[in-house]
PDB file of N, CA and C in Angstrom:
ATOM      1  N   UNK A   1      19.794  27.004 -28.847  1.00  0.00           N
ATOM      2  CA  UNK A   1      20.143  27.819 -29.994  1.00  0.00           C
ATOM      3  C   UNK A   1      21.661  27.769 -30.178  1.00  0.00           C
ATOM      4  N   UNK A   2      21.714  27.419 -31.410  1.00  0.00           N
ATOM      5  CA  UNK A   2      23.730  27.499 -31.920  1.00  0.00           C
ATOM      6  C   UNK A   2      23.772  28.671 -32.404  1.00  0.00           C
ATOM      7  N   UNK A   3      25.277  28.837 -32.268  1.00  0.00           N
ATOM      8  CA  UNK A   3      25.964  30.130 -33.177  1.00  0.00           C
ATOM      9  C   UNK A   3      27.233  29.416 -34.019  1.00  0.00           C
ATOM     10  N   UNK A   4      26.308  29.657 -35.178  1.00  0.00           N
ATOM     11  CA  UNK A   4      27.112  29.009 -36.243  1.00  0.00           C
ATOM     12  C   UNK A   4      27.735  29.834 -37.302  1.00  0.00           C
ATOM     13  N   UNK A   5      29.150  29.488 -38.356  1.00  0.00           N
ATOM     14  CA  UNK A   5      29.037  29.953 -38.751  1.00  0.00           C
ATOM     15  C   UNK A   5      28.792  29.782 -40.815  1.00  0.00           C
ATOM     16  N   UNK A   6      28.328  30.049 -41.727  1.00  0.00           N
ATOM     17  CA  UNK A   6      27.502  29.575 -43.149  1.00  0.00           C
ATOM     18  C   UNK A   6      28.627  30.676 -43.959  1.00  0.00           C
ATOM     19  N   UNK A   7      28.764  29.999 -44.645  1.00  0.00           N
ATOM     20  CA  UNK A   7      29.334  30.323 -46.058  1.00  0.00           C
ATOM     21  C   UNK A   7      28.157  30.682 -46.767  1.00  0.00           C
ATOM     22  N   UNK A   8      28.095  31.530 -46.555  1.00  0.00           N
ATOM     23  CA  UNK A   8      26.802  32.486 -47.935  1.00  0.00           C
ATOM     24  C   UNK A   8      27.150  32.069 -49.507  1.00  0.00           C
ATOM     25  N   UNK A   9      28.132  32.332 -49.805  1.00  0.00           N
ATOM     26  CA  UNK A   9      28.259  31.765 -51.555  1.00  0.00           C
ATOM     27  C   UNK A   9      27.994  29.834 -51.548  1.00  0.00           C
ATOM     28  N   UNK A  10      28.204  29.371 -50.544  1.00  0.00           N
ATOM     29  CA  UNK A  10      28.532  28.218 -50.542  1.00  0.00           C
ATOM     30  C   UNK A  10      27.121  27.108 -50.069  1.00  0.00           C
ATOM     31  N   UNK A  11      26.722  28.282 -49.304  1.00  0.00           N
ATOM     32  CA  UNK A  11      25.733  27.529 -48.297  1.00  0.00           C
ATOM     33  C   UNK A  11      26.678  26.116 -47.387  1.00  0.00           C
ATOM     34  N   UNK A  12      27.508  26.122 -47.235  1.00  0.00           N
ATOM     35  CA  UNK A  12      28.290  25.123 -46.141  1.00  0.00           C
ATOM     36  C   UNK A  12      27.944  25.856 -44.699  1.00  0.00           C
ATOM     37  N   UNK A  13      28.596  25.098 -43.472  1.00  0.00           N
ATOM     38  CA  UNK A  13      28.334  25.338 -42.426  1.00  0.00           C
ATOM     39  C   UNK A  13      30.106  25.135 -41.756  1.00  0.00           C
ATOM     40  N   UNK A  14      30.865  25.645 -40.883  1.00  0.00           N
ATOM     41  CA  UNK A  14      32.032  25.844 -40.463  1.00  0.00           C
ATOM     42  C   UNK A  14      31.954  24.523 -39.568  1.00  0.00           C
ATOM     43  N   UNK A  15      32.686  23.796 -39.458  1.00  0.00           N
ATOM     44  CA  UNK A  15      33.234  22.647 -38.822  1.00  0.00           C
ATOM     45  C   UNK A  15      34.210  22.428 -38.214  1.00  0.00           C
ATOM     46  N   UNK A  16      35.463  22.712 -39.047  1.00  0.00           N
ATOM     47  CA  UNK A  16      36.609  22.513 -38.303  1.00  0.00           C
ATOM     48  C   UNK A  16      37.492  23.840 -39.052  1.00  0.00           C
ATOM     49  N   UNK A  17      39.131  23.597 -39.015  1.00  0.00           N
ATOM     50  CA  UNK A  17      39.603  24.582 -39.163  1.00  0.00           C
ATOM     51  C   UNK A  17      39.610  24.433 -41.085  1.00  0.00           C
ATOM     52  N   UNK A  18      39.914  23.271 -41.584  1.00  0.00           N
ATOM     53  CA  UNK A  18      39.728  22.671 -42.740  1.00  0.00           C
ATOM     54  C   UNK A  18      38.273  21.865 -43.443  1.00  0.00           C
ATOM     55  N   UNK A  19      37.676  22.323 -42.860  1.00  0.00           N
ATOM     56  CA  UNK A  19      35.913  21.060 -42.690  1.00  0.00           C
ATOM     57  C   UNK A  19      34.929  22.386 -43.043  1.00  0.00           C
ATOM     58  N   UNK A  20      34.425  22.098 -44.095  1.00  0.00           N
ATOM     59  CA  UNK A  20      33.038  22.820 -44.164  1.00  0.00           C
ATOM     60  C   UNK A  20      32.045  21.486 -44.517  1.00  0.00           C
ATOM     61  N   UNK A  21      31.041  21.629 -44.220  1.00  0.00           N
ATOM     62  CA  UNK A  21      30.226  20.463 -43.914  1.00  0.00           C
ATOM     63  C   UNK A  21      27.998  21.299 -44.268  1.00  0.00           C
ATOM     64  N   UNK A  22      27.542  20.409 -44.860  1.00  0.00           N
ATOM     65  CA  UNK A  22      26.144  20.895 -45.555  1.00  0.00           C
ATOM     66  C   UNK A  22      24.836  21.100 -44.278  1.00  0.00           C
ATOM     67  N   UNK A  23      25.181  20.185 -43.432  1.00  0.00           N
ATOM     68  CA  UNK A  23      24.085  20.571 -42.138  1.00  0.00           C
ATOM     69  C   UNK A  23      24.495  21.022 -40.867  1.00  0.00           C
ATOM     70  N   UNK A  24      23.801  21.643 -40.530  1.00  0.00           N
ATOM     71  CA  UNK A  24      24.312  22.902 -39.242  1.00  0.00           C
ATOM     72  C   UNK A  24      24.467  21.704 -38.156  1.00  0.00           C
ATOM     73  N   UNK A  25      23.526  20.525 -37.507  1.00  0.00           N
ATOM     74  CA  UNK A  25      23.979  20.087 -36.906  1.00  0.00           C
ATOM     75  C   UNK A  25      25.014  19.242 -36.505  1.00  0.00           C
ATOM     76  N   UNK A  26      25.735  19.046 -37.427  1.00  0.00           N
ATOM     77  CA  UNK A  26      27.415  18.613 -36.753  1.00  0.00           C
ATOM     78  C   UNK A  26      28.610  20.109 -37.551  1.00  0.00           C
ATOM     79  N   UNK A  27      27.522  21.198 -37.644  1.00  0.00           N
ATOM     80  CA  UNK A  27      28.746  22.743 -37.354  1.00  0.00           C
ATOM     81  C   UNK A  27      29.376  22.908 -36.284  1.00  0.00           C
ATOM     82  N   UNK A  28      30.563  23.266 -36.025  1.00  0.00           N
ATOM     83  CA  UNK A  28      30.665  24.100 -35.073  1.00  0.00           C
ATOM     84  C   UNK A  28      30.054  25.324 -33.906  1.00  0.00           C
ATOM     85  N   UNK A  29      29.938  24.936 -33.052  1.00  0.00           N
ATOM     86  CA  UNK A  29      28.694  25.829 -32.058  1.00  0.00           C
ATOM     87  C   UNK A  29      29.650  26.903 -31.243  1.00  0.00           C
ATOM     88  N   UNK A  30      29.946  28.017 -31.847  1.00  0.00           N
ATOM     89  CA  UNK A  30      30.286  29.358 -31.009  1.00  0.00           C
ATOM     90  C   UNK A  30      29.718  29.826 -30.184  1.00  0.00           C
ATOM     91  N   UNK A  31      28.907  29.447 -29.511  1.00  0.00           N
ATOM     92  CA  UNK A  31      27.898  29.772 -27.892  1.00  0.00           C
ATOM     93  C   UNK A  31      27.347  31.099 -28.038  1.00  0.00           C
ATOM     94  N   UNK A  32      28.119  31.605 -29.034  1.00  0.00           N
ATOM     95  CA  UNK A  32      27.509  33.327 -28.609  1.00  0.00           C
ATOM     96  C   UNK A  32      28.036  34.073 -30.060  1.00  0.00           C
ATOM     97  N   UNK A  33      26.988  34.852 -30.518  1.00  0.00           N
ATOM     98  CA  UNK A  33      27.391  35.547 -31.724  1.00  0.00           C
ATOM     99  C   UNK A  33      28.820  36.631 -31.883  1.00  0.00           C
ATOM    100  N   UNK A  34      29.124  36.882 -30.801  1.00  0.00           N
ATOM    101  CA  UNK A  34      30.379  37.746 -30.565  1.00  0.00           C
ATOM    102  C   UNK A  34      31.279  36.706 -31.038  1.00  0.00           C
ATOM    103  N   UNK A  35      31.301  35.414 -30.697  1.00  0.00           N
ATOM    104  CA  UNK A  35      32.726  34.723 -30.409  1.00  0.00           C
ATOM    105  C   UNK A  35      32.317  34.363 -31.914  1.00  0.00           C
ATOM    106  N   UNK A  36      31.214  33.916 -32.732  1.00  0.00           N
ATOM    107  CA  UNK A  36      31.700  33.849 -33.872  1.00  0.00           C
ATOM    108  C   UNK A  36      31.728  34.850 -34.834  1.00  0.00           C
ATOM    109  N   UNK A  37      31.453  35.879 -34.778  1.00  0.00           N
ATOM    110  CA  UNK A  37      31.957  37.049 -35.911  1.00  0.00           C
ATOM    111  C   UNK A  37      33.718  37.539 -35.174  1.00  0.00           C
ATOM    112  N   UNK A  38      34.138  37.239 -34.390  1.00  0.00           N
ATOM    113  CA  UNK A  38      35.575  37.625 -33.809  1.00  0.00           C
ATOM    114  C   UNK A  38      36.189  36.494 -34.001  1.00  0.00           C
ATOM    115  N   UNK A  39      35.912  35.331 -34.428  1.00  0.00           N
ATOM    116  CA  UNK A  39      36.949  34.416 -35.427  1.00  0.00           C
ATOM    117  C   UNK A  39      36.737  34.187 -36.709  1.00  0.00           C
ATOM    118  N   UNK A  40      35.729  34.752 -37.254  1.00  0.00           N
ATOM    119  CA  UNK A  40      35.454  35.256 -38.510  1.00  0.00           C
ATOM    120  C   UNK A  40      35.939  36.574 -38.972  1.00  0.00           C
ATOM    121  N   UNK A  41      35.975  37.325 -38.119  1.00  0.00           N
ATOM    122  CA  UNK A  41      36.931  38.304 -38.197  1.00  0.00           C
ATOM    123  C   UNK A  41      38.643  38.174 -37.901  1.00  0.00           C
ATOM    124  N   UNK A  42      39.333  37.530 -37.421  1.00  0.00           N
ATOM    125  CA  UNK A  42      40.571  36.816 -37.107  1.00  0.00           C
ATOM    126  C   UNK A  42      40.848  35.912 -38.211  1.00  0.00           C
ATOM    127  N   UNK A  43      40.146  35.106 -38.491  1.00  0.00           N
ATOM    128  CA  UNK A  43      40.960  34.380 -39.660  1.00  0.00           C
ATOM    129  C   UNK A  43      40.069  34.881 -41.248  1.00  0.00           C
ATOM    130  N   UNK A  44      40.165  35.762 -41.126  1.00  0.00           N
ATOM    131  CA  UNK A  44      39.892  36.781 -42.451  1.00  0.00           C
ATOM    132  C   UNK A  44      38.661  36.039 -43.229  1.00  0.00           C
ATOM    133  N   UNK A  45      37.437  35.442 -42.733  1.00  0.00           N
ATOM    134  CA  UNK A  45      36.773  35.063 -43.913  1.00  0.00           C
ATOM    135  C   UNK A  45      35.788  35.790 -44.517  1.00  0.00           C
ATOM    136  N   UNK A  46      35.596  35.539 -45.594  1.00  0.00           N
ATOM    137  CA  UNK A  46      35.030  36.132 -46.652  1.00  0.00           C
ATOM    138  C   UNK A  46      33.871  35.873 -46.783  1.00  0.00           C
ATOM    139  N   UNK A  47      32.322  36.374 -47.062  1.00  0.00           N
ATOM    140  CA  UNK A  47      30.891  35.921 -47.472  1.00  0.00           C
ATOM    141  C   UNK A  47      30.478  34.769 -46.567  1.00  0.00           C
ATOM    142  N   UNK A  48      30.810  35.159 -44.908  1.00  0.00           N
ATOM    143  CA  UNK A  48      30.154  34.345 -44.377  1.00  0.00           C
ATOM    144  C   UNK A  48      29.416  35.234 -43.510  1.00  0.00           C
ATOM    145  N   UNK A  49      27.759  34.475 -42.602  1.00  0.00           N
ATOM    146  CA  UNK A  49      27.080  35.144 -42.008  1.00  0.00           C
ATOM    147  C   UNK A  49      27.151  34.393 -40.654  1.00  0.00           C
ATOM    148  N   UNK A  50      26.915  34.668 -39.230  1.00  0.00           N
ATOM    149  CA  UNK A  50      26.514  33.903 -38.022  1.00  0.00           C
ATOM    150  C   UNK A  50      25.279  33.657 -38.578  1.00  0.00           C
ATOM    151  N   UNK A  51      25.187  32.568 -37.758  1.00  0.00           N
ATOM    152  CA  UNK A  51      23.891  31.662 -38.017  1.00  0.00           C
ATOM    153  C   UNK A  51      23.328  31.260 -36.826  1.00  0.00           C
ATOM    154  N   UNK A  52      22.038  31.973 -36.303  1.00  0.00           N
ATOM    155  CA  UNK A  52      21.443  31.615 -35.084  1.00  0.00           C
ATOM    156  C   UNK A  52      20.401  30.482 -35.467  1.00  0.00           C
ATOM    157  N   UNK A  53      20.922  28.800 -35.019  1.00  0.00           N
ATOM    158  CA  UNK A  53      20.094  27.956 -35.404  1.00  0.00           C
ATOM    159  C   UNK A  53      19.524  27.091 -34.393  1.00  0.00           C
ATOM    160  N   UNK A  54      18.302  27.214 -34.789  1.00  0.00           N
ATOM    161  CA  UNK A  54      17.459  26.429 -33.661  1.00  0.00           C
ATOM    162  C   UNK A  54      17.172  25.139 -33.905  1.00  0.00           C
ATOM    163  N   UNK A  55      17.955  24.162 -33.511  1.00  0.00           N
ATOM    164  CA  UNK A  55      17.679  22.411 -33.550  1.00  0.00           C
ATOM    165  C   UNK A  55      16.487  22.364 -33.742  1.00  0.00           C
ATOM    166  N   UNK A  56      15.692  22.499 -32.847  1.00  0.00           N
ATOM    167  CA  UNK A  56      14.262  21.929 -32.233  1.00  0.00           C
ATOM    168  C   UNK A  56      13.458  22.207 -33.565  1.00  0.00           C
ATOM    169  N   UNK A  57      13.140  23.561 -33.645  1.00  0.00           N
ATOM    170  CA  UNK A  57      12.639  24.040 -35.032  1.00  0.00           C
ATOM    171  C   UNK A  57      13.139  23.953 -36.496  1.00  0.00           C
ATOM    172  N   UNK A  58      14.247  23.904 -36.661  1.00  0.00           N
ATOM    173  CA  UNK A  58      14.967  23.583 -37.667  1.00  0.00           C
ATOM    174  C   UNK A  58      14.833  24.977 -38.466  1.00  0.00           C
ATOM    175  N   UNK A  59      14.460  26.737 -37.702  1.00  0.00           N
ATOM    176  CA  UNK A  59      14.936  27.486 -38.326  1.00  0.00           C
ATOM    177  C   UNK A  59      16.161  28.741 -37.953  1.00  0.00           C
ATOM    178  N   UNK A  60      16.376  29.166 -38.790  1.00  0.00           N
ATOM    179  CA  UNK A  60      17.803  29.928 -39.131  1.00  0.00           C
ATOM    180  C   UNK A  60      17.917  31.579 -39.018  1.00  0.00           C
ATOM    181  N   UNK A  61      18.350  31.973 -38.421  1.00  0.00           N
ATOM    182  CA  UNK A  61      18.586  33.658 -38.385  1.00  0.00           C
ATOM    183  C   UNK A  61      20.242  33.573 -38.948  1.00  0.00           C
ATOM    184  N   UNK A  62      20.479  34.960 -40.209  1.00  0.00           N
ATOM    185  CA  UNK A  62      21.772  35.056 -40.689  1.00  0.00           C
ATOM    186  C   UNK A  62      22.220  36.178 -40.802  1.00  0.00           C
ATOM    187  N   UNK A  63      23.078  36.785 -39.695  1.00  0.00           N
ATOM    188  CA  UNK A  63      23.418  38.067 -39.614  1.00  0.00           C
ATOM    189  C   UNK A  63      25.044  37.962 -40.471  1.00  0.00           C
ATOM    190  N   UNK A  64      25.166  38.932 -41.492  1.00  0.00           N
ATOM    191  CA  UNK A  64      26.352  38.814 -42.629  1.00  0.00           C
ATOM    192  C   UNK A  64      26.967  39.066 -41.557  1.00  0.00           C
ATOM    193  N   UNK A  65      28.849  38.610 -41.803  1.00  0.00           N
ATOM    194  CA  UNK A  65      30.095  39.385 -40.774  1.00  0.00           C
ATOM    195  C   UNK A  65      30.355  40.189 -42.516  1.00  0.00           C
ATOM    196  N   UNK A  66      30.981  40.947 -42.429  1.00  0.00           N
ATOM    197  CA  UNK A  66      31.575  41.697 -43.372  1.00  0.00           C
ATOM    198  C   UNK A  66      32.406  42.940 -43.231  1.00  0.00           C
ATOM    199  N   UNK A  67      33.320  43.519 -43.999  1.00  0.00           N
ATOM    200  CA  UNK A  67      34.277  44.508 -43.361  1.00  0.00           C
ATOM    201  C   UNK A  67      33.400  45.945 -43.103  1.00  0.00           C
ATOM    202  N   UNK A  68      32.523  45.849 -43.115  1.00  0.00           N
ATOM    203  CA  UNK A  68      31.590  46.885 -42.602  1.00  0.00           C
ATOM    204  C   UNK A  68      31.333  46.968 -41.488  1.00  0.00           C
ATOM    205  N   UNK A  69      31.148  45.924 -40.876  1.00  0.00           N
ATOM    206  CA  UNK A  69      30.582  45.227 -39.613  1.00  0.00           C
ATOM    207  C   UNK A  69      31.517  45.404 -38.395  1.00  0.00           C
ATOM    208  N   UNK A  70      31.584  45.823 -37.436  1.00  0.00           N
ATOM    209  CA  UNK A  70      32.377  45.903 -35.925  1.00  0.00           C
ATOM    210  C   UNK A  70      31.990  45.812 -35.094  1.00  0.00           C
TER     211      UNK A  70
END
């Protein structure tokens, strides 16, 4: 299971620091949902959700980060 993170308006997937990219498997893999809503929270982004994605199955859990959220 990855921890990814998706541009909700966009449907992209986080890649690099400049890279948004359309399929989760070459996203960026945050190991753990903490570490990606706390650099989603650090570099201020906007309308994105963690994305718990399962290779094998090819399905998706999307918990929003948002300034609500701590």
């Amino acid at each position: 299971m990855k921890a990814l993170l998706k541009n909700m308006r966009t449907g992209l997937y986080y890649e690099t620091a400049n890279s948004w990219i359309t399929q989760p498997d070459g996203a960026f893999d945050f190991q753990t949902v903490e570490q990606a809503r706390k650099f989603a929270f650090m570099t201020e982004m906007e309308q994105v959700a963690v994305v718990l994605s399962c290779e094998q199955s090819g399905h998706e859990v999307a918990l929003p980060v948002g300034m609500g959220y701590s």
